[in-house]
N, C-alpha and C. Protein backbone atom coordinates (compact mmCIF):
# COMPACT_ATOMS: atom_id res chain seq x y z
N UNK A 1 65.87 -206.17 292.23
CA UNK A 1 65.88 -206.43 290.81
C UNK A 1 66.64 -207.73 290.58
N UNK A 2 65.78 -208.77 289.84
CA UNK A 2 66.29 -210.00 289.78
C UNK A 2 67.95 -209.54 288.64
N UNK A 3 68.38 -210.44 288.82
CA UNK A 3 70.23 -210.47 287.74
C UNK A 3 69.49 -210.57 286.51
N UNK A 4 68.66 -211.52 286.00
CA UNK A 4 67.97 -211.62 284.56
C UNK A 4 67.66 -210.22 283.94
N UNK A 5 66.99 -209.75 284.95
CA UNK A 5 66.35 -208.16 284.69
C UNK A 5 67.34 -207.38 284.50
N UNK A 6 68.01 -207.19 285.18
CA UNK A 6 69.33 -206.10 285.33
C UNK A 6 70.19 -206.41 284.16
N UNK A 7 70.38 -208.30 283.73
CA UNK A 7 71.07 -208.02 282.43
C UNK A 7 70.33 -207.99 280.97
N UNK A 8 69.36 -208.01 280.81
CA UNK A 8 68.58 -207.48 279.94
C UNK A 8 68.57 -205.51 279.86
N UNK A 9 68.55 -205.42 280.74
CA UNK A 9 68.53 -204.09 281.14
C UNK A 9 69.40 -203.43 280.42
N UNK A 10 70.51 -204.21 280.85
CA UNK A 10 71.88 -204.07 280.17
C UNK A 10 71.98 -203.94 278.84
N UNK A 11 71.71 -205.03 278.18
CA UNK A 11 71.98 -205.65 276.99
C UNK A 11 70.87 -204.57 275.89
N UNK A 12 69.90 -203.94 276.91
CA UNK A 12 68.85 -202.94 275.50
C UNK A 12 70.18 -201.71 275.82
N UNK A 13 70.80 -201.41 276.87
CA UNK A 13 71.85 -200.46 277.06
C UNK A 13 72.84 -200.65 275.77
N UNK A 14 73.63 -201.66 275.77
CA UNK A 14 74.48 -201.81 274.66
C UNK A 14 74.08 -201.89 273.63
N UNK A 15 73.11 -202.22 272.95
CA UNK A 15 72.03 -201.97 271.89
C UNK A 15 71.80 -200.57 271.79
N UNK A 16 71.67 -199.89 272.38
CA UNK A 16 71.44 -198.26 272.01
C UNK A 16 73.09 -197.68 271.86
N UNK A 17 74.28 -198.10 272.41
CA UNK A 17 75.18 -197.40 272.12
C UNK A 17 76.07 -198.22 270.66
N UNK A 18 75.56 -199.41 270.39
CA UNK A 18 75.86 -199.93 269.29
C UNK A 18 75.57 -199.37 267.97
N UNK A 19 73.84 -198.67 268.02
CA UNK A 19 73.17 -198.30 267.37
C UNK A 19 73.55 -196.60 267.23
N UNK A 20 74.42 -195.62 268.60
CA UNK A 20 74.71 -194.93 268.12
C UNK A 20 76.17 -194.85 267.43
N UNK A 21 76.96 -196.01 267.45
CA UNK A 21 78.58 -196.36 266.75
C UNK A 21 77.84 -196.25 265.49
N UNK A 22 76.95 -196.83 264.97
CA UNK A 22 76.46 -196.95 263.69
C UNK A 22 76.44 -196.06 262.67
N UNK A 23 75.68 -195.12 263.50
CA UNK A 23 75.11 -193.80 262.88
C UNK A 23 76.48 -192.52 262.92
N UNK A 24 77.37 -192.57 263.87
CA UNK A 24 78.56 -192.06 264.23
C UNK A 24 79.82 -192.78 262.63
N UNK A 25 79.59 -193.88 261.52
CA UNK A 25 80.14 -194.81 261.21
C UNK A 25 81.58 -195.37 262.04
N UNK A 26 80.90 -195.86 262.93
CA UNK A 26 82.00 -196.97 263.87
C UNK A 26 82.58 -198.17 262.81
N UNK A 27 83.68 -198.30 262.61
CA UNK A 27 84.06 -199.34 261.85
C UNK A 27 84.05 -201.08 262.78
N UNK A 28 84.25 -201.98 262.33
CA UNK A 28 84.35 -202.87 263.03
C UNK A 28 83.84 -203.01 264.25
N UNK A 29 82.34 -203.03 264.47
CA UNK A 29 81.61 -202.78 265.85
C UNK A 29 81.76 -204.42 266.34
N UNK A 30 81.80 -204.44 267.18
CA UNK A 30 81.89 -206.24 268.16
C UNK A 30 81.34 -205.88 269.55
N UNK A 31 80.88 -206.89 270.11
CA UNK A 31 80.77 -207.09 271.30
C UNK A 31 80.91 -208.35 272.01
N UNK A 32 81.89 -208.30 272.91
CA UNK A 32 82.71 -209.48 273.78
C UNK A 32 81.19 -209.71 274.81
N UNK A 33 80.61 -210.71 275.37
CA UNK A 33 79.96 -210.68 276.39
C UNK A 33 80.80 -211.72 277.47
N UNK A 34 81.57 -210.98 278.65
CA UNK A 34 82.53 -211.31 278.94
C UNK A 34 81.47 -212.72 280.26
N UNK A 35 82.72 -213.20 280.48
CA UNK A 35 82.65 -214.50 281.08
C UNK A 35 82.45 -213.99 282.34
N UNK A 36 81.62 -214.64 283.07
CA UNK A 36 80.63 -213.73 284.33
C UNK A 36 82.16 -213.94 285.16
N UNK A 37 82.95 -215.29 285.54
CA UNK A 37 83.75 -215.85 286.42
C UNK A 37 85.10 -215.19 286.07
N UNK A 38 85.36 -214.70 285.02
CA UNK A 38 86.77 -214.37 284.20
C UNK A 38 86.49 -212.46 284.36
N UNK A 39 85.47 -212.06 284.12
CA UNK A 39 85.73 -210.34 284.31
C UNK A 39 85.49 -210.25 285.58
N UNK A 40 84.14 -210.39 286.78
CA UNK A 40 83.86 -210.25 287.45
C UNK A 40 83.42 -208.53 287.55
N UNK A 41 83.37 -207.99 286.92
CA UNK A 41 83.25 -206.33 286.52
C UNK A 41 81.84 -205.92 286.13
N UNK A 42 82.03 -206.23 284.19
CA UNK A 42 81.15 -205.76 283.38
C UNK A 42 80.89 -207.28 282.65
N UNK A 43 79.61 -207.12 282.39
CA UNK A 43 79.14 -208.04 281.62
C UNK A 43 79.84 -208.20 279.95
N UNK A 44 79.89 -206.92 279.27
CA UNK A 44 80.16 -206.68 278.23
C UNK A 44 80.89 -205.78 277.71
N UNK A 45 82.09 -205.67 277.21
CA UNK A 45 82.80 -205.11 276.07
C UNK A 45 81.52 -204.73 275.19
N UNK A 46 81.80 -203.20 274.53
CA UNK A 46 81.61 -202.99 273.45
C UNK A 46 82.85 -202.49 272.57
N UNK A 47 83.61 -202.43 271.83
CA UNK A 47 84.71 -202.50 270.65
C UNK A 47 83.87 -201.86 269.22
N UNK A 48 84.63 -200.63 269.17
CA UNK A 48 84.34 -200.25 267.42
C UNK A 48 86.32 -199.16 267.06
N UNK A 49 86.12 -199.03 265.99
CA UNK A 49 86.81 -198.57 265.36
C UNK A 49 86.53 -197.16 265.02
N UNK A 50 87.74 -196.54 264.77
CA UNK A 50 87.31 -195.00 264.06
C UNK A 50 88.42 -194.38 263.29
N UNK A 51 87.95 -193.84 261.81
CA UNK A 51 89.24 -193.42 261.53
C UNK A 51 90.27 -192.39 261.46
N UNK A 52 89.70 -191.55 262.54
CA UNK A 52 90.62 -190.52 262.86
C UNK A 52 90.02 -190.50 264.64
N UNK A 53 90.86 -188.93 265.02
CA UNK A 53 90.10 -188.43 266.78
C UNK A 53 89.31 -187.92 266.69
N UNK A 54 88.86 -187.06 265.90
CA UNK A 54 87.48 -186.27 265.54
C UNK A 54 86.49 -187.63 265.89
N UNK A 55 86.49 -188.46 264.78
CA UNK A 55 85.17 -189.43 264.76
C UNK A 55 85.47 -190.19 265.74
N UNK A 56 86.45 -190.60 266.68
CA UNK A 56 86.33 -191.04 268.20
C UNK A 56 85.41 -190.48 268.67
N UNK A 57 86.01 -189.19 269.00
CA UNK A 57 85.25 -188.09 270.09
C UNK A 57 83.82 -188.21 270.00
N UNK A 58 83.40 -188.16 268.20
CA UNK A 58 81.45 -187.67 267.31
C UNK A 58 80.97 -189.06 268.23
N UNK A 59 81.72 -190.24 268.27
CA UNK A 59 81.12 -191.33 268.30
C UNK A 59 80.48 -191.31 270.03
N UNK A 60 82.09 -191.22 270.60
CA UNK A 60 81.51 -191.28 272.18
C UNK A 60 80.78 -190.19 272.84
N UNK A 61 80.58 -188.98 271.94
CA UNK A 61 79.59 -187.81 272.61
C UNK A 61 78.50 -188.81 272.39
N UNK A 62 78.11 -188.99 271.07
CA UNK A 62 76.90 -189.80 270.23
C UNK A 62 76.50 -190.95 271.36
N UNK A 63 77.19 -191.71 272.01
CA UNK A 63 76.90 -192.56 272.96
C UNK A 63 76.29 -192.14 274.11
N UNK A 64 77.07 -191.13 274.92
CA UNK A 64 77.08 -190.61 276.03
C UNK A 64 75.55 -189.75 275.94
N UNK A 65 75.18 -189.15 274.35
CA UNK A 65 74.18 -188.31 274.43
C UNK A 65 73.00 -189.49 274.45
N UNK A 66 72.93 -190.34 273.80
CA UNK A 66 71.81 -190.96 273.53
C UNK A 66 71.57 -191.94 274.67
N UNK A 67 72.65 -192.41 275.32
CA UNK A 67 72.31 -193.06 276.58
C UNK A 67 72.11 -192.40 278.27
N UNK A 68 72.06 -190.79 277.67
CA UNK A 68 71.86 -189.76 278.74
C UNK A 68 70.52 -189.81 278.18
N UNK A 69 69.98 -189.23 277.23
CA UNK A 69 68.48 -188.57 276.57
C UNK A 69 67.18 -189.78 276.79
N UNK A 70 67.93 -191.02 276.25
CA UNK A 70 66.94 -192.38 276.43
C UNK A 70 66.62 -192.53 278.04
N UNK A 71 67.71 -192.59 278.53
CA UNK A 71 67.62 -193.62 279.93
C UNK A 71 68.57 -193.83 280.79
N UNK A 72 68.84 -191.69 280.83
CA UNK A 72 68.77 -191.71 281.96
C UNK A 72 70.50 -192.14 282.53
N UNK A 73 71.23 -192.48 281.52
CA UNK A 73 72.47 -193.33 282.38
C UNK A 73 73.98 -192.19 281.87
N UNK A 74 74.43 -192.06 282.58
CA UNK A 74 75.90 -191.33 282.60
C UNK A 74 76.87 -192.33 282.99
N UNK A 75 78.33 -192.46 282.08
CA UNK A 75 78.97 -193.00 282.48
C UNK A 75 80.07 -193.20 283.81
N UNK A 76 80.44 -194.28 284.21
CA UNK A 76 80.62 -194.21 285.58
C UNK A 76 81.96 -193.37 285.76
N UNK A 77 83.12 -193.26 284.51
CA UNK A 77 84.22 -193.16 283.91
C UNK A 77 84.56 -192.89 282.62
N UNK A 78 85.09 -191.60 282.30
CA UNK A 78 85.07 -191.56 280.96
C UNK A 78 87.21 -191.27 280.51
N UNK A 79 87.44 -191.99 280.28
CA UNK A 79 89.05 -191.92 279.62
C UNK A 79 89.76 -191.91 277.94
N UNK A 80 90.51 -190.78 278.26
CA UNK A 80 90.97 -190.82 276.99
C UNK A 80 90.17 -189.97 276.10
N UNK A 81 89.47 -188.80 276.46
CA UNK A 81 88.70 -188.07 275.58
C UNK A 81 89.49 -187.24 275.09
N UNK A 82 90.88 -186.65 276.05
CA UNK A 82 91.67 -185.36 275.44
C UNK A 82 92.34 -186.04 273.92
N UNK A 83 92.95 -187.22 274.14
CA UNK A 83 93.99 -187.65 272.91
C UNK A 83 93.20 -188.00 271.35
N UNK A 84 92.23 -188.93 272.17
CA UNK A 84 91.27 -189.54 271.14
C UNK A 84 91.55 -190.70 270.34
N UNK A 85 92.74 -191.39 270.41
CA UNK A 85 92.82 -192.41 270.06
C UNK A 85 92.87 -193.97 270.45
N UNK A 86 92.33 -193.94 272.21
CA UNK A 86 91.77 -195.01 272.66
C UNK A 86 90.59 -194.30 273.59
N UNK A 87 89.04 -194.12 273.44
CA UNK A 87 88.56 -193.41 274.48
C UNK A 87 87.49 -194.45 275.16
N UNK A 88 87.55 -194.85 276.12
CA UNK A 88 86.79 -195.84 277.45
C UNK A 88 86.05 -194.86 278.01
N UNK A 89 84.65 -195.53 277.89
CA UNK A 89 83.31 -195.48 278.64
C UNK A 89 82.95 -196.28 278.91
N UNK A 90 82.93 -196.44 280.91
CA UNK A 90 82.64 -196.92 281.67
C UNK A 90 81.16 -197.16 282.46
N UNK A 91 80.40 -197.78 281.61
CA UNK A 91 79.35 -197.68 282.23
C UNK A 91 78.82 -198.77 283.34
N UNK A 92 79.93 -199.62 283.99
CA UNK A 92 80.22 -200.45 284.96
C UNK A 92 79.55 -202.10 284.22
N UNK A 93 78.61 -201.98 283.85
CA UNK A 93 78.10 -203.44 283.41
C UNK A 93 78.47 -203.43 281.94
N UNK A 94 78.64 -202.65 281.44
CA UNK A 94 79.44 -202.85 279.82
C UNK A 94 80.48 -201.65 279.80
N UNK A 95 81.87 -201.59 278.84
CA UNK A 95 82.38 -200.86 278.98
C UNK A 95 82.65 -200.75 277.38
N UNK A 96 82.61 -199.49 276.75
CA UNK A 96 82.74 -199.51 275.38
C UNK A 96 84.00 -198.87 275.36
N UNK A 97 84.82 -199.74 274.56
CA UNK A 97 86.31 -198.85 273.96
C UNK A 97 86.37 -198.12 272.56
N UNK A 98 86.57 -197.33 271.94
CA UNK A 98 86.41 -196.56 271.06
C UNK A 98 87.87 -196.15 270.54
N UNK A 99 88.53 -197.18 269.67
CA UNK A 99 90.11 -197.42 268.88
C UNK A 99 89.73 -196.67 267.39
N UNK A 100 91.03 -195.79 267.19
CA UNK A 100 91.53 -195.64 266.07
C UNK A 100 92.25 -196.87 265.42
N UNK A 101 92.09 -196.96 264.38
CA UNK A 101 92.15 -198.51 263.77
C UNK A 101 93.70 -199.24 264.37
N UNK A 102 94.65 -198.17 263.84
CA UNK A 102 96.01 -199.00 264.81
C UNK A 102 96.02 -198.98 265.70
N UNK A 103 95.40 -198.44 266.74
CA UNK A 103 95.72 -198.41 268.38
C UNK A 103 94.74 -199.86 268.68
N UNK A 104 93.40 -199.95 268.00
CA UNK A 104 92.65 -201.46 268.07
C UNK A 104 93.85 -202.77 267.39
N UNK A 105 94.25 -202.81 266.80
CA UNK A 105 94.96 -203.58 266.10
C UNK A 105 96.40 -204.29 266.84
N UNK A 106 96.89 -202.79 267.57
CA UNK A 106 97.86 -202.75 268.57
C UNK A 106 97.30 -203.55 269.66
N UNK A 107 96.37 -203.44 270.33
CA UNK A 107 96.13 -203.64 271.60
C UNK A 107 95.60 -204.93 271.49
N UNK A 108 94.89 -205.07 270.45
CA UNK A 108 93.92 -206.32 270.23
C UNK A 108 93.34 -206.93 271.23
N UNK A 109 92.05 -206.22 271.80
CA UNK A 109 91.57 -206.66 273.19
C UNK A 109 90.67 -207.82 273.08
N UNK A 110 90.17 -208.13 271.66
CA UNK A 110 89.56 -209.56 271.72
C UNK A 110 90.80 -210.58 271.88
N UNK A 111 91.53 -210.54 272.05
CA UNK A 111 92.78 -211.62 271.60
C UNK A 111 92.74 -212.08 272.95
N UNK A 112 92.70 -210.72 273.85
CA UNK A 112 93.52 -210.65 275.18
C UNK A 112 92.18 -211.30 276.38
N UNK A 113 90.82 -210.86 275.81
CA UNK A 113 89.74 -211.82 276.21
C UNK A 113 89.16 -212.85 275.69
N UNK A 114 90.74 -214.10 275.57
CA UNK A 114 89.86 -215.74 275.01
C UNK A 114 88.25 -216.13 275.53
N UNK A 115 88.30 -215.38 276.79
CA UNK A 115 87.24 -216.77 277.68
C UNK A 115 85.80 -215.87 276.78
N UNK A 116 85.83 -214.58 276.44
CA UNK A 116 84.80 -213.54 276.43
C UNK A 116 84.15 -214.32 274.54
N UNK A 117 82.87 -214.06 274.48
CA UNK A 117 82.41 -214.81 273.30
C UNK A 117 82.17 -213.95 272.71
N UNK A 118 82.50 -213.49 271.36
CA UNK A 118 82.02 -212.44 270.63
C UNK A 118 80.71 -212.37 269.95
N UNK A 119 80.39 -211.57 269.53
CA UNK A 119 79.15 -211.32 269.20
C UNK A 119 79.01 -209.71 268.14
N UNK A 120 78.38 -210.60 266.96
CA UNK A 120 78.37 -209.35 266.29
C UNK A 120 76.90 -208.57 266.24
N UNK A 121 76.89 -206.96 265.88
CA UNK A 121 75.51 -206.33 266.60
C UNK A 121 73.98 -207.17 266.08
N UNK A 122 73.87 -207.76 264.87
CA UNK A 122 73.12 -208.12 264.03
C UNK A 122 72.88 -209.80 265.05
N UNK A 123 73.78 -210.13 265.46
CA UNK A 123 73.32 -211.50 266.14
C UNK A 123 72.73 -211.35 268.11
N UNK A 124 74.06 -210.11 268.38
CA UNK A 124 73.06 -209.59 269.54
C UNK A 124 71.34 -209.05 269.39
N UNK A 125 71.31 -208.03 268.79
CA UNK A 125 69.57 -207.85 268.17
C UNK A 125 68.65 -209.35 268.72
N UNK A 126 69.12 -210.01 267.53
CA UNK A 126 68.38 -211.42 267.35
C UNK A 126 68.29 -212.00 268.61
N UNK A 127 69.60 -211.93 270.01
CA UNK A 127 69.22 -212.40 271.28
C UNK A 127 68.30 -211.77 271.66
N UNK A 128 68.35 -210.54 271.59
CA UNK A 128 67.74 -209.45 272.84
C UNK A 128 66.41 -209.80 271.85
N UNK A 129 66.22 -209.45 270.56
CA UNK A 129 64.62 -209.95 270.39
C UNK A 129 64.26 -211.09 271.01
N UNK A 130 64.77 -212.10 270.71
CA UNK A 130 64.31 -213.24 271.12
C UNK A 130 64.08 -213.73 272.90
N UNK A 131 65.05 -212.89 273.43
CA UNK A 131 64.53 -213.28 274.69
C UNK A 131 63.37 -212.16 275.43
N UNK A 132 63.24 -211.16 275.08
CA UNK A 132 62.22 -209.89 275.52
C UNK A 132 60.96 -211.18 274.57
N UNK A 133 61.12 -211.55 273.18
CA UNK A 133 59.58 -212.01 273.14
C UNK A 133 59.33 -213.60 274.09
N UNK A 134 60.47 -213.89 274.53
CA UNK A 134 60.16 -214.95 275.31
C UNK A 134 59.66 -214.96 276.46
N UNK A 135 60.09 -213.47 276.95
CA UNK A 135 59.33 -212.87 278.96
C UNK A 135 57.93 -212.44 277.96
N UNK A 136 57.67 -211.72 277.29
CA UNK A 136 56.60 -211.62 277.06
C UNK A 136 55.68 -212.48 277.01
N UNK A 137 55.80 -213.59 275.86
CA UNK A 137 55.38 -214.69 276.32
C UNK A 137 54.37 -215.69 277.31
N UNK A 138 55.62 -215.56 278.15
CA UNK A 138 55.59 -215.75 279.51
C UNK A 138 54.76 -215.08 280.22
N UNK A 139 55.03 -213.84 280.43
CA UNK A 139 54.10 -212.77 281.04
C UNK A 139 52.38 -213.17 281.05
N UNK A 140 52.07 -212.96 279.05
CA UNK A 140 51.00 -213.46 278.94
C UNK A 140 50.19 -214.80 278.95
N UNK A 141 50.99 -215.45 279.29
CA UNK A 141 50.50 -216.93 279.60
C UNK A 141 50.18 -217.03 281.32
N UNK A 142 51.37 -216.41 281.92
CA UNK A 142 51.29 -216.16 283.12
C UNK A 142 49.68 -215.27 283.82
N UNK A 143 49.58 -214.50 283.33
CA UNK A 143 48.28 -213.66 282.95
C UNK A 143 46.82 -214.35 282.89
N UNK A 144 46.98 -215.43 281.91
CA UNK A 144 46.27 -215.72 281.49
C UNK A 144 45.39 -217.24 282.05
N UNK A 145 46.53 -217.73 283.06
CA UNK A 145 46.47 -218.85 283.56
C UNK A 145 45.60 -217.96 285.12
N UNK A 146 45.99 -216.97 285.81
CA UNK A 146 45.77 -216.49 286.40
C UNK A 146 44.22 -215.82 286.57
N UNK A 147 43.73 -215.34 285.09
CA UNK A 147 42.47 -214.63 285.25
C UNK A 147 41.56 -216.72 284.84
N UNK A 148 40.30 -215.97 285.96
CA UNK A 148 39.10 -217.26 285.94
C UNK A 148 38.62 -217.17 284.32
N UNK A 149 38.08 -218.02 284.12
CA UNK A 149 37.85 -218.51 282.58
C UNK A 149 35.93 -218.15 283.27
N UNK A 150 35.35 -217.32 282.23
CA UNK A 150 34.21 -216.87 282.02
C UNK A 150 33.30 -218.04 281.64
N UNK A 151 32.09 -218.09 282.10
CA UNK A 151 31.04 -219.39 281.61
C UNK A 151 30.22 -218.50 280.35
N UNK A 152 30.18 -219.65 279.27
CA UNK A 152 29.88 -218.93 277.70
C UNK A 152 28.59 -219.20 278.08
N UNK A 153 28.05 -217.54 277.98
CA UNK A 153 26.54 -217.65 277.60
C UNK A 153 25.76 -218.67 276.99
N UNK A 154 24.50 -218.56 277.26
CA UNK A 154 23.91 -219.90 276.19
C UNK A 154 22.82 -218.73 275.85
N UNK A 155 22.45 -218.39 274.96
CA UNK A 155 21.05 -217.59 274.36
C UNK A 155 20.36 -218.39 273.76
N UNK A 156 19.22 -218.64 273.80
CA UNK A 156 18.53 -219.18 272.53
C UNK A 156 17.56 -218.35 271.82
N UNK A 157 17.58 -219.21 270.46
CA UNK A 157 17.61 -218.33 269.32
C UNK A 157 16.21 -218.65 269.20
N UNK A 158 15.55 -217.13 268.99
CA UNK A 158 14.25 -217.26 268.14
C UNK A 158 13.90 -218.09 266.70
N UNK A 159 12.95 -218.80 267.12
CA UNK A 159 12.55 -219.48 265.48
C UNK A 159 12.04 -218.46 264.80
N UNK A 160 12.52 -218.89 263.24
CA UNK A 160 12.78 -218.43 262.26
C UNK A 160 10.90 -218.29 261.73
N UNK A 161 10.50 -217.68 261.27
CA UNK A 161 8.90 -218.06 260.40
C UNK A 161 8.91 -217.34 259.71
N UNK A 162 8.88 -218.49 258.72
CA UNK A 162 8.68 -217.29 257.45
C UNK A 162 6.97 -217.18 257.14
N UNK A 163 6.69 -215.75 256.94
CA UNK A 163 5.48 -214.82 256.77
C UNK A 163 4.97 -215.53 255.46
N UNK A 164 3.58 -216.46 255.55
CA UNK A 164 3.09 -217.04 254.15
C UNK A 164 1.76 -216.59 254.49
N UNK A 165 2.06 -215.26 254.13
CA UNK A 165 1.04 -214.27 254.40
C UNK A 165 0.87 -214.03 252.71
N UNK A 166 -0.21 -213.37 251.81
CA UNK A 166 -0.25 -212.97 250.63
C UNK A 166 0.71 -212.19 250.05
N UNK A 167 1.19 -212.00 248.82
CA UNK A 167 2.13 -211.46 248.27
C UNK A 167 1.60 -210.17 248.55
N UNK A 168 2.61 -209.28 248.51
CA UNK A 168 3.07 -207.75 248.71
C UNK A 168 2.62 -207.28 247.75
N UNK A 169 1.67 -205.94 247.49
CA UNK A 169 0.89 -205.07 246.92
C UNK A 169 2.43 -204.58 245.73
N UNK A 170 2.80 -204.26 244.50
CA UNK A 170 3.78 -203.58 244.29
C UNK A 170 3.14 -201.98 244.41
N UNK A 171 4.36 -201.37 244.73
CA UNK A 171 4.49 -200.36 244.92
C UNK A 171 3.64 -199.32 243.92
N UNK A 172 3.26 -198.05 243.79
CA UNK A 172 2.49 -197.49 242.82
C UNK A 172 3.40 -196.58 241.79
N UNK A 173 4.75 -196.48 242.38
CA UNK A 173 5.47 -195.53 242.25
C UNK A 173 6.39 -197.15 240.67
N UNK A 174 6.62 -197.99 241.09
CA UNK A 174 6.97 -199.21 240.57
C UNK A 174 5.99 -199.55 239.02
N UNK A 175 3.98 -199.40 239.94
CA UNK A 175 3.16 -199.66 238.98
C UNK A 175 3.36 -198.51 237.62
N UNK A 176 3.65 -197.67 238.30
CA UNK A 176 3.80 -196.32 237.06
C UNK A 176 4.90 -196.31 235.86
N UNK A 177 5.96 -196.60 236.88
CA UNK A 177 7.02 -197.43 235.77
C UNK A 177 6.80 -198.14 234.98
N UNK A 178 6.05 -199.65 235.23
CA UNK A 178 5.79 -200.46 234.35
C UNK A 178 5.00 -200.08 233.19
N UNK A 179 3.98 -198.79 233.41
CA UNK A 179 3.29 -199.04 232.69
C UNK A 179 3.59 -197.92 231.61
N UNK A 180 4.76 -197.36 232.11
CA UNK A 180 5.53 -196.15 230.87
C UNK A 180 5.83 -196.95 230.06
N UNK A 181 6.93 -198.25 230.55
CA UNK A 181 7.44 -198.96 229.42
C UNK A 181 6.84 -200.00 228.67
N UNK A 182 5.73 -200.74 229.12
CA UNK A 182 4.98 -200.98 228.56
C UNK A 182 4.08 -199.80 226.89
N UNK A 183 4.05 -198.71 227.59
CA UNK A 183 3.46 -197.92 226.65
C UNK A 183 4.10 -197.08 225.63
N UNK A 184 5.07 -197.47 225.75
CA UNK A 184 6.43 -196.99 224.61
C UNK A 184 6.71 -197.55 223.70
């Protein structure tokens, strides 16, 4: 599996657990896409907020379920589920942290990753669209360069003649008509 593939792969991954912070209401959702040379780990931070442990916990089941049910993936590491107010899921190429608002605020892990570029979910989308329609693209051009180009029929067309044969008898069913209203 080429690295391109695998981080695309990725990136529809963090897209589905972004999408379940959403629906969970994750406050302040971000995503760091960390510096390949500076983490050497995970590609990506995911970061949301929550305002109590209850809606920690709703959020990271909500993750864990929808990225089990879709595709298949269990996390590699899961920390911090008993307390609930910092809980890490480890899914080795992104790792989502899940802060109660002061424990995020406290820790401030974007601060602590300068080199990592943030990214908010609405501008990730717009990558991941844009580069899936760009392999596509590709794909079909690729495709297309590949299949032989067909030689266009040539048919030729019957001439046209028009019939200057005597006019058409009218109908009797037509003649009968005429001659009601005529006789009215």
């Amino acid at each position: 599996m080429t690295t391109t593939l695998a981080h695309e792969q990725t990136r529809i991954l963090v897209q589905a657990a972004v999408s379940a912070c959403e629906d969970k209401k994750g406050e302040d959702t971000r995503i760091l896409e960390l510096d390949p040379i500076d983490s050497g780990l995970s590609d990506f931070f995911l970061i949301t907020s929550a305002t109590n442990d209850r809606q920690a916990m709703a959020i990271a089941d909500e993750i864990e379920h929808r990225l089990k049910k879709d595709f298949g993936v269990f996390p590699n590491s899961v920390e911090g589920r008993r307390k609930g107010d910092w809980i890490l899921l480890d899914y080795v190429d992104f790792v989502v942290h899940i802060f109660l608002s002061e424990r995020r605020a406290f820790y401030d892990i974007e601060r602590l990753r300068k080199s990592a570029r943030p990214i908010t979910p609405s501008e990730f989308d717009a990558e991941l669209t844009t580069a899936l329609a760009a392999k596509t693209r590709a794909a079909r051009d690729k495709k297309a360069a590949a299949k032989p180009k067909k030689a266009a029929k040539v048919t030729a067309k019957k001439p046209t003649v028009k019939n200057s044969a005597a006019p058409k008898a009218p109908s009797p069913k037509k003649s009968a008509a005429k001659r009601n209203t005529t006789n009215s």
